[in-house]
Protein backbone atom coordinates (compact mmCIF):
# COMPACT_ATOMS: atom_id res chain seq x y z
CA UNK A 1 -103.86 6.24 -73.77
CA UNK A 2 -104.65 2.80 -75.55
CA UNK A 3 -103.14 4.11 -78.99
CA UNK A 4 -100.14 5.09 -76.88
CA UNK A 5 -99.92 1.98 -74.97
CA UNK A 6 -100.25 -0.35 -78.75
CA UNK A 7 -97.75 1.99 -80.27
CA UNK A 8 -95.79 1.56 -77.01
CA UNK A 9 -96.29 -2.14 -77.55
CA UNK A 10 -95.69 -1.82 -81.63
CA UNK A 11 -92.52 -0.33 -81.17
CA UNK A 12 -91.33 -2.64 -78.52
CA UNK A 13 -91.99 -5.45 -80.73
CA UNK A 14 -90.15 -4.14 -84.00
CA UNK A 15 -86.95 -3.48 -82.04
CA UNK A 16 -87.24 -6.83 -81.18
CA UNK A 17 -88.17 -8.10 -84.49
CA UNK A 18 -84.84 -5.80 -85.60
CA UNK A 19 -82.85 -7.46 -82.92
CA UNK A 20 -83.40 -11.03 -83.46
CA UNK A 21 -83.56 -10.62 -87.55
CA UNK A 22 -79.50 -8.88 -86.36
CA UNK A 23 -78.92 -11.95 -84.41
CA UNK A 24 -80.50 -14.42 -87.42
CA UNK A 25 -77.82 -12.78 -89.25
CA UNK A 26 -75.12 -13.26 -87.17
CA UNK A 27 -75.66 -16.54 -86.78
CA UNK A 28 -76.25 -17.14 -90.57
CA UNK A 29 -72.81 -16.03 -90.84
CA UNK A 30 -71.07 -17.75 -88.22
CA UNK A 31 -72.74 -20.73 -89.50
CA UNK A 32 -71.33 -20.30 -93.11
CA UNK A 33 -67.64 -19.79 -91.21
CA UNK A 34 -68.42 -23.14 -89.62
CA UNK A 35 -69.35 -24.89 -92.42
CA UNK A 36 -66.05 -23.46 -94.85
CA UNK A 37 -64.22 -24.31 -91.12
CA UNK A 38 -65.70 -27.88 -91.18
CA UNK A 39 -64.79 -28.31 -95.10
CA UNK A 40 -61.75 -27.62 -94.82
CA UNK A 41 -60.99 -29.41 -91.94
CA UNK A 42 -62.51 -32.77 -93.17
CA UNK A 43 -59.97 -32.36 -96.40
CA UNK A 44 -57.40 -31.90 -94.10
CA UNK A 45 -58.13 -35.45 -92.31
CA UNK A 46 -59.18 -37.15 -95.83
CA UNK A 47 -55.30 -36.03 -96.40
CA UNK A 48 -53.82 -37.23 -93.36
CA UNK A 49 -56.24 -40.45 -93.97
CA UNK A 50 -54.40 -40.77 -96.86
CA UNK A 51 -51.18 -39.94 -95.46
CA UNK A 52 -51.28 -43.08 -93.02
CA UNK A 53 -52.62 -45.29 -95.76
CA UNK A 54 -49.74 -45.04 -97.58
CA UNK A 55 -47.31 -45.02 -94.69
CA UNK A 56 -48.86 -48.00 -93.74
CA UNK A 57 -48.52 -49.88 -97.38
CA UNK A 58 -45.04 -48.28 -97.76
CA UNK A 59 -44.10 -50.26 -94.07
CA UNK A 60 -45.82 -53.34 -95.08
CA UNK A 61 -43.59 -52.95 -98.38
CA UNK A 62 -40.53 -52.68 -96.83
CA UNK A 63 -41.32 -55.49 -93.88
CA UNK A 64 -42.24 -57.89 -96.90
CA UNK A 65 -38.87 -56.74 -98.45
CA UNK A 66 -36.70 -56.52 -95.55
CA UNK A 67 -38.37 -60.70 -94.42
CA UNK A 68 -37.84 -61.59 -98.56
CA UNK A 69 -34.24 -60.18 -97.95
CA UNK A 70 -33.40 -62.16 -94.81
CA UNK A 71 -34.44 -65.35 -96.18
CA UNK A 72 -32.40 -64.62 -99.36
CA UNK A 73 -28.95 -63.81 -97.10
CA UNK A 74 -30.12 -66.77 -94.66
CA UNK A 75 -29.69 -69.17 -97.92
CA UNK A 76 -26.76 -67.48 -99.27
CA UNK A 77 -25.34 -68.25 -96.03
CA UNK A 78 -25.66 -71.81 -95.98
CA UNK A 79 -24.61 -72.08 -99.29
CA UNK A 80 -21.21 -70.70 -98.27
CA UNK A 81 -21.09 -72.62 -95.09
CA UNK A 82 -21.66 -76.21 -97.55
CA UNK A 83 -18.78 -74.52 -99.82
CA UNK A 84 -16.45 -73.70 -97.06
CA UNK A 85 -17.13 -77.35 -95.85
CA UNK A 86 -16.40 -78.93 -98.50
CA UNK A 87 -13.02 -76.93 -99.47
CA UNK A 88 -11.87 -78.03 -95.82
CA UNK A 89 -12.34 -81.76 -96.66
CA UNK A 90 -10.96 -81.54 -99.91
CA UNK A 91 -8.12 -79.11 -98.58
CA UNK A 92 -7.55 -81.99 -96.18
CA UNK A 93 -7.71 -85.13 -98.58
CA UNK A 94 -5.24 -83.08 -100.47
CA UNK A 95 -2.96 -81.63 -98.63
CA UNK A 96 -2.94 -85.04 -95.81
CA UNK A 97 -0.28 -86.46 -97.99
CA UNK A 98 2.52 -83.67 -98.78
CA UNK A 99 2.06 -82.51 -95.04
CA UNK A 100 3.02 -86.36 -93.95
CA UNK A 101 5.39 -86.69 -96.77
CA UNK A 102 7.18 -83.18 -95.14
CA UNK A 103 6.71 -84.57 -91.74
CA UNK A 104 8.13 -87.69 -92.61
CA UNK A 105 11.23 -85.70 -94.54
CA UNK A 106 12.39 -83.81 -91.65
């Protein structure tokens, strides 16, 4: 009865042995699916990382561009403005004396 009762006991403890070196396993493997998961994830934010780092030089770019731009078109502009002054008072000191001259004529 006390050989039964250790073989019992034997027998009971290699199916459990068996069962946890199964569930060892399984989680071996579900732990190599969550590393190759967590590699490839992590590349996919060192891309996206990326990604926005270059979005965000690209923007600063095109503000830097876009301010350098403005400031050239805000000069052109005043440039014009002096020259379209200036023909107006010379169109004026010129033109004063024919337009009296005509006035005068009529």
């Amino acid at each position: 009865a006390l050989l039964e009762t250790e073989a019992g006991m034997k027998r009971a403890a290699e199916e459990k042995s068996v069962g946890l070196s199964q569930e060892l396993e399984r989680m071996r493997a579900q732990f190599s699916e969550l590393q190759v998961s967590h590699e490839c994830l992590s590349q996919q934010v060192d891309a996206l990382q990326q990604q926005v780092s270059g979005e965000e030089t690209l923007k600063a770019a095109f503000e830097d561009y876009k301010r350098q731009h403005g400031k050239m078109v805000e000069q052109r502009c005043a440039e014009m403005d002096a020259c379209l002054d200036a023909l107006c008072i010379d169109f004026d000191e010129e033109l004063y004396p024919y337009m009296l001259t005509v006035i005068a004529g009529r």
